[in-house]
N, C-alpha and C. Protein backbone atom coordinates (compact mmCIF):
# COMPACT_ATOMS: atom_id res chain seq x y z
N UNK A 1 -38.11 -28.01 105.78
CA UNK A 1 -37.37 -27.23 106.72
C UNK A 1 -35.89 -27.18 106.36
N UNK A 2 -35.15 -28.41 105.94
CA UNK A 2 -33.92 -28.20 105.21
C UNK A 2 -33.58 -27.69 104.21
N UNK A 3 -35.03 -27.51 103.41
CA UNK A 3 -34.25 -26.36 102.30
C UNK A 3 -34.42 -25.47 102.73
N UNK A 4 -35.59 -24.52 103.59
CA UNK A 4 -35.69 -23.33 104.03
C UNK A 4 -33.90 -22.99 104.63
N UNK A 5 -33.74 -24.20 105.43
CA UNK A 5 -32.06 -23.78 106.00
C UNK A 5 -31.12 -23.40 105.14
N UNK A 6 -31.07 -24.54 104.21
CA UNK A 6 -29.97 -24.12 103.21
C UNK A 6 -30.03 -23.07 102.55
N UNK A 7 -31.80 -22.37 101.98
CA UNK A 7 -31.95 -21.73 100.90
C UNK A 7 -31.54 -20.22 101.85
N UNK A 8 -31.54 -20.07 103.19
CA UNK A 8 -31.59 -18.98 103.93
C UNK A 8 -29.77 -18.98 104.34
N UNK A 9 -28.86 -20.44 104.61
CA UNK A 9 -27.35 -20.36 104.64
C UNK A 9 -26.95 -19.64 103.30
N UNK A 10 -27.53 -20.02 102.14
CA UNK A 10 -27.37 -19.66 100.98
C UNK A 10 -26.92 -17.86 100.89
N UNK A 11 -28.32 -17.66 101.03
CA UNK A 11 -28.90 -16.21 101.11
C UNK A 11 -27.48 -15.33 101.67
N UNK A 12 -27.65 -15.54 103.35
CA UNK A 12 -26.21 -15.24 104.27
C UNK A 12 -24.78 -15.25 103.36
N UNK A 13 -24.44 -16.19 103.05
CA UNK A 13 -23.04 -16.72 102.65
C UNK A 13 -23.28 -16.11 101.56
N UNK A 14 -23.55 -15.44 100.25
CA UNK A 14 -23.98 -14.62 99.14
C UNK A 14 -23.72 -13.47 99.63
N UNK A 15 -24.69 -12.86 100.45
CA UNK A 15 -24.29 -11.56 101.03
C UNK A 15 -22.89 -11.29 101.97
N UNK A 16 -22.48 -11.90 102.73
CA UNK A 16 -21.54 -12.08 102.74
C UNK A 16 -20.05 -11.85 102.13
N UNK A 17 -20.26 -13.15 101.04
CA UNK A 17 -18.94 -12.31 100.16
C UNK A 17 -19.81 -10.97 98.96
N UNK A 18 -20.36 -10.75 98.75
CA UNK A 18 -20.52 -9.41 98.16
C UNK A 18 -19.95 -8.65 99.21
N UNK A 19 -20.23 -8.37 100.38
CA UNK A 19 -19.82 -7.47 101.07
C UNK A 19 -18.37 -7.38 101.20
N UNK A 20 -17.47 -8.61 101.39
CA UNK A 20 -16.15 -9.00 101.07
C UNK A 20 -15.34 -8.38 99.85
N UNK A 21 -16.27 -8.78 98.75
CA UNK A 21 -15.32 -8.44 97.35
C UNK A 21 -15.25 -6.99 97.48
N UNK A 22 -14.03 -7.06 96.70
CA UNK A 22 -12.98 -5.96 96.69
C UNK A 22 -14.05 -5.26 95.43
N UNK A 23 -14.57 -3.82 96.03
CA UNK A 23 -15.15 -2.83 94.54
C UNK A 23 -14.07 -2.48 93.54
N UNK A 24 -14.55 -2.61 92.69
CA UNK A 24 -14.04 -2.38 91.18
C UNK A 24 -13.53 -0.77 91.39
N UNK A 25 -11.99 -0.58 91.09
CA UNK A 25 -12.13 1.06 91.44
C UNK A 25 -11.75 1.60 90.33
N UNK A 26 -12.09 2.60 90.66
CA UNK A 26 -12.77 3.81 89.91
C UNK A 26 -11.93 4.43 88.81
N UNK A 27 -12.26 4.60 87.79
CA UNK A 27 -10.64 5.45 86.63
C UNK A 27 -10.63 6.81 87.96
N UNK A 28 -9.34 6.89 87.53
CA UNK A 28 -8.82 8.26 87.96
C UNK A 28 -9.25 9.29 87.08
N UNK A 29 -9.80 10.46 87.88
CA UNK A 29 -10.17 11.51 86.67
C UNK A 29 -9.07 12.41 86.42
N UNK A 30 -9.46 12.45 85.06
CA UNK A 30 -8.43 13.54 84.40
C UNK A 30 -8.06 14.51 84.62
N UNK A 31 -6.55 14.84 84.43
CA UNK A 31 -5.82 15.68 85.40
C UNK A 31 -4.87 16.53 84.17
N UNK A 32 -5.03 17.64 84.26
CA UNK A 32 -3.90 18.75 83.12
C UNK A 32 -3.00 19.86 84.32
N UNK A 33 -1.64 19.52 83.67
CA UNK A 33 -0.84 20.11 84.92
C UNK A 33 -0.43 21.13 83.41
N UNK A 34 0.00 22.64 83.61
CA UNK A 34 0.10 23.30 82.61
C UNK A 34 1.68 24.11 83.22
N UNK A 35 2.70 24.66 82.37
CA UNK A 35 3.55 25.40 82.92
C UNK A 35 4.00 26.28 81.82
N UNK A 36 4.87 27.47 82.89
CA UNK A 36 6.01 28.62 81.63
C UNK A 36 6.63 28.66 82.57
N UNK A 37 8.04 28.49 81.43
CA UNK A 37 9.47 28.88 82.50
C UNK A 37 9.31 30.06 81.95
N UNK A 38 9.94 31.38 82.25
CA UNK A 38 10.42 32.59 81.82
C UNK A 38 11.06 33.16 82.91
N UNK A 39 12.09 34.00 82.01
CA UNK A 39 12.05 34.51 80.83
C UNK A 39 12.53 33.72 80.03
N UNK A 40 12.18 33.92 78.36
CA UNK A 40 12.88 32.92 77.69
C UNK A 40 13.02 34.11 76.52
N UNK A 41 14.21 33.78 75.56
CA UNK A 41 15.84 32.91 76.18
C UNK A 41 16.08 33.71 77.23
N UNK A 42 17.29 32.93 78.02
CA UNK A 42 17.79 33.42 79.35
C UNK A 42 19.18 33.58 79.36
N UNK A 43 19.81 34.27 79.75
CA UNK A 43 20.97 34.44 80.19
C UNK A 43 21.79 33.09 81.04
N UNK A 44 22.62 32.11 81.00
CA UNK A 44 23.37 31.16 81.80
C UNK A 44 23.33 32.04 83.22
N UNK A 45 22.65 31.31 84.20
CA UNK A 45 22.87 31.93 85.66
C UNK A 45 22.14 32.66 85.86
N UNK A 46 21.39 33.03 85.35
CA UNK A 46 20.12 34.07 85.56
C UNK A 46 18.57 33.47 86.38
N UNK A 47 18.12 33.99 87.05
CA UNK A 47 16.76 32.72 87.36
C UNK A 47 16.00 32.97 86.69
N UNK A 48 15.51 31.60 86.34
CA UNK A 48 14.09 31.17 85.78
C UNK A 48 13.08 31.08 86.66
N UNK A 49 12.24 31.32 86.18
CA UNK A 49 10.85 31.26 86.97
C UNK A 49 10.09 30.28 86.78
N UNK A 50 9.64 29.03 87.19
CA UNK A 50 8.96 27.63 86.54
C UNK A 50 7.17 27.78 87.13
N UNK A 51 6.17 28.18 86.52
CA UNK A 51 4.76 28.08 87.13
C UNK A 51 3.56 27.78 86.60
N UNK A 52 2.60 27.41 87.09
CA UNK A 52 1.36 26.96 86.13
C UNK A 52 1.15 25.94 87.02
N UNK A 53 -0.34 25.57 86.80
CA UNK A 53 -1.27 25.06 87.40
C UNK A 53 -1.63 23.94 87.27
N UNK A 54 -2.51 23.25 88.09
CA UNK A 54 -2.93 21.96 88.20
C UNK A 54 -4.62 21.67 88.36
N UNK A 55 -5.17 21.01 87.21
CA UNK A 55 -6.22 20.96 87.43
C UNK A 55 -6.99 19.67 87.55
N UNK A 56 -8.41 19.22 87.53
CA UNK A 56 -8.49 17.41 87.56
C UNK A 56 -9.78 18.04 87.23
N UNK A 57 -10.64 17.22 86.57
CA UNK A 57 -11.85 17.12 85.92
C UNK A 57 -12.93 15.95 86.96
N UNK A 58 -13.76 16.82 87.34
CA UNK A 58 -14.70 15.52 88.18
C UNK A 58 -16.04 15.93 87.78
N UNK A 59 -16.83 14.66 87.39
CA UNK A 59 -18.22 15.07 87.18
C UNK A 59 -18.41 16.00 86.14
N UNK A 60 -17.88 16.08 84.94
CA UNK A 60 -17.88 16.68 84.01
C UNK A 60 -17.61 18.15 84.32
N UNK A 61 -16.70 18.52 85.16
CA UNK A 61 -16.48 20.01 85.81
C UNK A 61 -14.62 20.06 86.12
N UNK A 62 -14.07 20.73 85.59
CA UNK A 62 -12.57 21.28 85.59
C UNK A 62 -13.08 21.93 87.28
N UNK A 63 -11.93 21.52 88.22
CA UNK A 63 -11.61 22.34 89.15
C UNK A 63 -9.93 22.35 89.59
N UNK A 64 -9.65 23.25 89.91
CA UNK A 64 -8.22 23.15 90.49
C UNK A 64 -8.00 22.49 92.07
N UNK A 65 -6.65 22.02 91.30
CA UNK A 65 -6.43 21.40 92.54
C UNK A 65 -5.93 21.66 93.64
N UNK A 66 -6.18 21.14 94.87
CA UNK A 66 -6.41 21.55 96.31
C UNK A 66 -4.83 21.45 97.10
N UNK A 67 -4.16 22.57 97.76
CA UNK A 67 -2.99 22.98 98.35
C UNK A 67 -2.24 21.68 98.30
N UNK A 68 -1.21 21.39 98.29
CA UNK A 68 -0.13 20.25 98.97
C UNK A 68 0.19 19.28 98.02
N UNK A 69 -0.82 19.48 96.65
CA UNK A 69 -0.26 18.36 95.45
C UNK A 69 1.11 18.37 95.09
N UNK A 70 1.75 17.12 95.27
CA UNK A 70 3.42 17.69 94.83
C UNK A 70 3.84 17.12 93.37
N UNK A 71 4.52 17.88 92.96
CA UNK A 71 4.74 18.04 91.54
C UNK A 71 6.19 17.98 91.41
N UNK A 72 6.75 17.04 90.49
CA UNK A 72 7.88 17.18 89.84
C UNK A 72 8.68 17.87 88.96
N UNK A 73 9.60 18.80 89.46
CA UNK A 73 10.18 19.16 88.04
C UNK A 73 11.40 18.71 87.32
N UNK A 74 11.36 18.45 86.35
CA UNK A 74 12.69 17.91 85.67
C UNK A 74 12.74 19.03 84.64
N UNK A 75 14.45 18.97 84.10
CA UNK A 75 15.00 19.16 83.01
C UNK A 75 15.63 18.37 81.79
N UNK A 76 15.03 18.73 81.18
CA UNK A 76 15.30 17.39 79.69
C UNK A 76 16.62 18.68 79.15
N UNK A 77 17.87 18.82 79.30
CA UNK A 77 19.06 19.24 78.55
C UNK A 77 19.17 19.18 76.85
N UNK A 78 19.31 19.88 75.95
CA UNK A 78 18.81 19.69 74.51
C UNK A 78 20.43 18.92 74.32
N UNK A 79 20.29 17.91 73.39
CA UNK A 79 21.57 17.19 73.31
C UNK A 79 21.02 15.68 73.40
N UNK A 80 21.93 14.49 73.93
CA UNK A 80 21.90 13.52 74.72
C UNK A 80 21.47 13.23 75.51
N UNK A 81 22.02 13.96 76.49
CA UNK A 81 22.12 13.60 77.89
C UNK A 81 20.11 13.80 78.30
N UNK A 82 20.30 12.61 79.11
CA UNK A 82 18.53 12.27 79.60
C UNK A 82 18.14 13.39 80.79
N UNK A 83 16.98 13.38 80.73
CA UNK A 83 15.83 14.16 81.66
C UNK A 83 16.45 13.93 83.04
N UNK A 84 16.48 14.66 83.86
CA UNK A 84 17.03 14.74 85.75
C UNK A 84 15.99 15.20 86.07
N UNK A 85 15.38 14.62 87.12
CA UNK A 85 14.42 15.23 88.31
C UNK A 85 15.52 16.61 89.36
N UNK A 86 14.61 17.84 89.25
CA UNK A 86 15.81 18.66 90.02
C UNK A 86 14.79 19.33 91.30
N UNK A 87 13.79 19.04 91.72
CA UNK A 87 13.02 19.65 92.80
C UNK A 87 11.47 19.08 92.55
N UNK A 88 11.11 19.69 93.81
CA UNK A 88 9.74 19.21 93.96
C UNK A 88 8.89 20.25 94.41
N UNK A 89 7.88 20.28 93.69
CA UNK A 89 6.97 21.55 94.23
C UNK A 89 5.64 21.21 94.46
N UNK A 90 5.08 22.30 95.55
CA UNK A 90 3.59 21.73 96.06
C UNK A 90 2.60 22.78 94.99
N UNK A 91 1.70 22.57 95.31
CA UNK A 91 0.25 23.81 94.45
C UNK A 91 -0.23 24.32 96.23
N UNK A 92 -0.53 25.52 95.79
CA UNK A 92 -1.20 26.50 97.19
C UNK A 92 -2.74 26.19 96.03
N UNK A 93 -3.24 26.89 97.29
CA UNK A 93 -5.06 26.31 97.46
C UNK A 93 -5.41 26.65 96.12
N UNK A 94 -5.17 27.42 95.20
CA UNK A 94 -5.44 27.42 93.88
C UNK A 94 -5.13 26.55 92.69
N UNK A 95 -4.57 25.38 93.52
CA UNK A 95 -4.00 24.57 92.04
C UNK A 95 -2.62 25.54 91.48
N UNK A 96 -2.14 26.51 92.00
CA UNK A 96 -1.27 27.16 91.31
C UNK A 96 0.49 26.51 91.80
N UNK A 97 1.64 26.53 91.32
CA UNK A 97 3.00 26.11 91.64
C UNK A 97 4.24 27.13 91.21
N UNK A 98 5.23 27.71 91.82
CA UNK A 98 5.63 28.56 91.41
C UNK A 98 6.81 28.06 91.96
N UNK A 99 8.23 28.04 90.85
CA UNK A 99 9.54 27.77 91.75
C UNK A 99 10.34 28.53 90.83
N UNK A 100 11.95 28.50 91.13
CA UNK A 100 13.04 29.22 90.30
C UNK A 100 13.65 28.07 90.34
N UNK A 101 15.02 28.44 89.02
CA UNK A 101 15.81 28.13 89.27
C UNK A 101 17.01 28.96 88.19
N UNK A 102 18.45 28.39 88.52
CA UNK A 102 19.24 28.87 87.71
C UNK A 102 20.16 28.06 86.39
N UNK A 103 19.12 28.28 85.81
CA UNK A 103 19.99 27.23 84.26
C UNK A 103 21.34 27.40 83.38
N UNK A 104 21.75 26.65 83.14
CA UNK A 104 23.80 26.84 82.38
C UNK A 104 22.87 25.93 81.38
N UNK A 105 22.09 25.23 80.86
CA UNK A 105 21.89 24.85 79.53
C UNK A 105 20.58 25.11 78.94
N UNK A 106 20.62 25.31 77.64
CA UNK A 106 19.04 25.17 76.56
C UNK A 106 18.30 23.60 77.20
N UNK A 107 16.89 23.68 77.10
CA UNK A 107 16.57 22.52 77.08
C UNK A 107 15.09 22.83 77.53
N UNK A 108 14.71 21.70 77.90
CA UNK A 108 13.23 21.58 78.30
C UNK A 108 12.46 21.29 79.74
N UNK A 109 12.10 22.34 80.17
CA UNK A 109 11.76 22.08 81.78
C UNK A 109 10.08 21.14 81.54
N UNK A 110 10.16 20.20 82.35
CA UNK A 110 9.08 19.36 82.79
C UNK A 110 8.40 19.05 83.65
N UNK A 111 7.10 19.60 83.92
CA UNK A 111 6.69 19.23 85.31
C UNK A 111 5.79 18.06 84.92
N UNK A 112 5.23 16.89 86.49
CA UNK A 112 4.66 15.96 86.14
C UNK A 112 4.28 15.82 87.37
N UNK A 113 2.79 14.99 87.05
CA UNK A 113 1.89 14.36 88.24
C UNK A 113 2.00 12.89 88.16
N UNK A 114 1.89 11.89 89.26
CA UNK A 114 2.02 11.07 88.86
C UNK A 114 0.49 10.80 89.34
N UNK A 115 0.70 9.41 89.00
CA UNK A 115 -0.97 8.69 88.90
C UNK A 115 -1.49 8.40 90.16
N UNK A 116 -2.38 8.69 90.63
CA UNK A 116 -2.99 8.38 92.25
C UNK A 116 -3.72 7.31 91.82
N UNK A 117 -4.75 6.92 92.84
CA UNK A 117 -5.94 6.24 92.63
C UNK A 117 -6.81 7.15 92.46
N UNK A 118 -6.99 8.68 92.54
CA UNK A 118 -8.11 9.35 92.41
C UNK A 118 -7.55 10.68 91.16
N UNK A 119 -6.32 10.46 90.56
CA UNK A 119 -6.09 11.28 89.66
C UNK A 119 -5.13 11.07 88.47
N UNK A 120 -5.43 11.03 87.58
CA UNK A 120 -4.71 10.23 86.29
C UNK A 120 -3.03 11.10 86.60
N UNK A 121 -2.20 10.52 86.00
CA UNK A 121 -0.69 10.72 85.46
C UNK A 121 -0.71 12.13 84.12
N UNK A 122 -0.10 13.30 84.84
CA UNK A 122 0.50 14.49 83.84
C UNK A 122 1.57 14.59 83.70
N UNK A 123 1.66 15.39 82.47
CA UNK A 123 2.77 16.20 82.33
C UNK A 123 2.98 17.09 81.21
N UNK A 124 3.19 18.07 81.37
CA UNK A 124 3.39 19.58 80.33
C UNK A 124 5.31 19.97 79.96
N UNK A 125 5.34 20.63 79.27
CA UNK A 125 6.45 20.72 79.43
C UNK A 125 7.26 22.44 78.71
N UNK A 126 8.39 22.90 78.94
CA UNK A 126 8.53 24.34 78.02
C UNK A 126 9.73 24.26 77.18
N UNK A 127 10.05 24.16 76.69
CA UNK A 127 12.05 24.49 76.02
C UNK A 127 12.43 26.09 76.03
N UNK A 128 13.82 26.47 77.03
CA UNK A 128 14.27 27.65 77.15
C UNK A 128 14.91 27.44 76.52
N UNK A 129 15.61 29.00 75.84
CA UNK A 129 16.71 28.72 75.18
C UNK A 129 17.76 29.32 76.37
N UNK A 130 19.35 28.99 76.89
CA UNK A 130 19.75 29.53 77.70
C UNK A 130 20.93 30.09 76.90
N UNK A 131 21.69 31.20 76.76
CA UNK A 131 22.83 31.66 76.37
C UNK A 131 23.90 31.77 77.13
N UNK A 132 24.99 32.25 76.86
CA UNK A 132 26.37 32.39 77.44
C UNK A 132 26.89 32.87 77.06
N UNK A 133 28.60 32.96 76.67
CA UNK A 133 29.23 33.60 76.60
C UNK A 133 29.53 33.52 75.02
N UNK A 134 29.95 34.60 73.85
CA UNK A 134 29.76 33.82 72.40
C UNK A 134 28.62 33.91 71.65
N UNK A 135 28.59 33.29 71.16
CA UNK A 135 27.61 33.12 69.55
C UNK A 135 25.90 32.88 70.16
N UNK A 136 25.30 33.06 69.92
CA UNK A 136 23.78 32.62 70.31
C UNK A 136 23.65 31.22 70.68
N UNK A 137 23.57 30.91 71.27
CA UNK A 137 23.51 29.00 71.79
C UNK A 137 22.15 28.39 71.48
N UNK A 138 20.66 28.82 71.19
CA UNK A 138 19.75 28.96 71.18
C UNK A 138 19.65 27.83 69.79
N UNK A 139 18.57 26.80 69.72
CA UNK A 139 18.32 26.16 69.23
C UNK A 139 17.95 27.15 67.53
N UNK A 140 18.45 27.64 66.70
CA UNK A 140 17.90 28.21 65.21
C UNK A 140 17.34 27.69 64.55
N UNK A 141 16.10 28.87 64.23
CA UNK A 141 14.99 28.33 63.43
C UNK A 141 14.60 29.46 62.66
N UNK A 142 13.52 29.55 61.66
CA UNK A 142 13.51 30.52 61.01
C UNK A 142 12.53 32.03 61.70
N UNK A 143 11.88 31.00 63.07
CA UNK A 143 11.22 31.78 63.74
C UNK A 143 11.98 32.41 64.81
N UNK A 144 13.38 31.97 65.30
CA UNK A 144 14.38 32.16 66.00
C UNK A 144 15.53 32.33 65.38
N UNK A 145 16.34 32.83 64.28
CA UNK A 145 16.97 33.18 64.08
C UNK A 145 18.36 33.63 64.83
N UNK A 146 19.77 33.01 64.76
CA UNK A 146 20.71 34.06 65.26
C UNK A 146 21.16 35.23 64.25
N UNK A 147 21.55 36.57 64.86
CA UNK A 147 21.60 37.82 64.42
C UNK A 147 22.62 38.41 64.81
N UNK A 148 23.62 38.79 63.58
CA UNK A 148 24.71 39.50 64.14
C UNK A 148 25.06 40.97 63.80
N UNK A 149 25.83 41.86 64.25
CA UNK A 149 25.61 42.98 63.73
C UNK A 149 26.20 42.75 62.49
N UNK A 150 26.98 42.38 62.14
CA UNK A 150 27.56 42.43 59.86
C UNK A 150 25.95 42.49 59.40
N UNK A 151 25.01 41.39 59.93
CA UNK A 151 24.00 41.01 59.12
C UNK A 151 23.04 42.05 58.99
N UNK A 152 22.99 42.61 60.07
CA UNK A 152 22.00 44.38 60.52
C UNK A 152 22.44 45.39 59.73
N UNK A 153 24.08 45.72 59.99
CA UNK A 153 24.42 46.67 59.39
C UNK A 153 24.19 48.34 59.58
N UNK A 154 23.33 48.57 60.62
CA UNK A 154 22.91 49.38 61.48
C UNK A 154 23.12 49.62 62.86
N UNK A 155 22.95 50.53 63.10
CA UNK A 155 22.45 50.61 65.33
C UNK A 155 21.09 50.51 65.35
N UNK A 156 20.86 49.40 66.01
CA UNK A 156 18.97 48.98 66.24
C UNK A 156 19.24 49.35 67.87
N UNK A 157 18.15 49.56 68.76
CA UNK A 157 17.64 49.48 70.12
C UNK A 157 17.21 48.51 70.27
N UNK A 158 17.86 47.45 71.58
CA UNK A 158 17.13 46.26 71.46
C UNK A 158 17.11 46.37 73.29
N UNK A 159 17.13 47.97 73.87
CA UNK A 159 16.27 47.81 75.52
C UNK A 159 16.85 46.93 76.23
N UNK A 160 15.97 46.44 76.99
CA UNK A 160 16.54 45.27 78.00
C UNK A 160 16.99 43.82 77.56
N UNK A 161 16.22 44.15 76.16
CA UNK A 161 16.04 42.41 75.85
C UNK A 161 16.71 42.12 74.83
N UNK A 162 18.28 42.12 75.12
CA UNK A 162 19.38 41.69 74.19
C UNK A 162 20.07 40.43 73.81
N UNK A 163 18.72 39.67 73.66
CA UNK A 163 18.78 37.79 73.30
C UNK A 163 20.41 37.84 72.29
N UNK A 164 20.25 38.39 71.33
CA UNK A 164 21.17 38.13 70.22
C UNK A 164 22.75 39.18 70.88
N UNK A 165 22.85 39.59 71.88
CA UNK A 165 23.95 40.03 72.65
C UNK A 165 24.67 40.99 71.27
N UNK A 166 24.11 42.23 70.90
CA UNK A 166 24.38 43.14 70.08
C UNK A 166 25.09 44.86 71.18
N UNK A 167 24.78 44.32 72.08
CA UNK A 167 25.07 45.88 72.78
C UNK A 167 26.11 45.60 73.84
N UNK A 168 27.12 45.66 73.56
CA UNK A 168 28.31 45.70 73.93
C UNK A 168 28.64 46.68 75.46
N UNK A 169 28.21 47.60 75.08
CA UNK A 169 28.61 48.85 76.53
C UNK A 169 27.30 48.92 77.13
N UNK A 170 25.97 48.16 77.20
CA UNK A 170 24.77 47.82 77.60
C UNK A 170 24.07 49.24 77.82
N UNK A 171 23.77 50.06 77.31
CA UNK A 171 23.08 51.34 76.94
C UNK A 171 21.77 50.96 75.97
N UNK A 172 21.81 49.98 75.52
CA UNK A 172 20.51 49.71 75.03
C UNK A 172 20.14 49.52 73.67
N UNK A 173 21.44 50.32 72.91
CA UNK A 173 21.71 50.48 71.38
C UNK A 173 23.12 48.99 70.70
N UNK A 174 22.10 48.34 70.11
CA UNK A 174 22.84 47.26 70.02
C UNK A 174 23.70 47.79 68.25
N UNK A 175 24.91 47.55 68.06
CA UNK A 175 25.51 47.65 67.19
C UNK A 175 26.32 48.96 67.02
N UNK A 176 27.07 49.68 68.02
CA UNK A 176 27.40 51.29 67.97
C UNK A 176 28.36 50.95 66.74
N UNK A 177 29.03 50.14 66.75
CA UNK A 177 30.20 50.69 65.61
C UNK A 177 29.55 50.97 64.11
N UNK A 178 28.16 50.83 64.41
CA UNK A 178 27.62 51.58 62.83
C UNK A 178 27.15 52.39 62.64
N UNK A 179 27.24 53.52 64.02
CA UNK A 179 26.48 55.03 64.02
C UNK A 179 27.52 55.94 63.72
């Protein structure tokens, strides 16, 4: 009869703390936050547009994520100077996020999720180029090039989109003094 007791206190006090211990939790499932600033390059003072989506992977299935997720945006400044958090944005019922703003430097806008218990840690990121007043400010590359009129040597049409600031009386025809 005393072991039946013990073997049945046993039993109890076993179940017991199982029920107690803390469950093992769960990885967070994977999460891709995606963005575009545009327009790019931009004019100093002009707004940018910062948007793109948020998604999390459950059960082997991508779905977007659900209204009110808030999202960080920072700017990484090209240079030195470190990354600033400058606003916070939510996603509407599509997983989607949409904000402005008005940039004075080149650099790299960043949005980021941080880590829940039910959704891993993101972050995506874009580099604008921003211009001003002067020479092209724009990071040069061979795929980005700055362009001046000596180097053209012509009147080209460059429309609305006068990155390389060739059209002087803004009519659309960048370089008149060569017609």
């Amino acid at each position: 009869m005393i072991r039946r007791t013990i073997v049945a206190l046993v039993s109890v006090l076993a179940l017991a703390l199982t029920a107690s211990a803390p469950a093992h939790a769960a990885t967070p499932d994977p999460t891709i936050v995606k963005i575009n600033a545009a327009p790019e390059p931009i004019k100093a003072g002009s707004t940018l547009t910062i948007e793109g989506t948020m998604s999390y992977k459950r059960s082997g299935t991508w779905h977007r994520a659900p209204a009110g997720k808030t999202l960080t945006v920072r700017f990484d400044p090209a240079g030195p100077d470190g990354s600033r958090a400058v606003k916070s944005v939510r996603t509407n019922s599509n997983g989607e996020y949409r904000t402005t703003w008005k940039p004075t430097r080149t650099g790299t806008w960043i949005i980021s999720w941080a880590r829940t218990s039910t959704l891993q840690a993101a972050t995506a990121g874009d580099e604008v180029c921003t211009y001003g007043a002067g020479r092209w400010e724009c990071p040069v590359s061979p795929t980005n090039p700055d362009v001046d009129c000596s180097q053209i040597g012509r009147t080209v049409w460059v429309g609305n989109n006068d990155y390389h600031r060739l059209d002087a009386d803004n009519d659309g025809w960048g370089c008149d003094s060569y017609s």
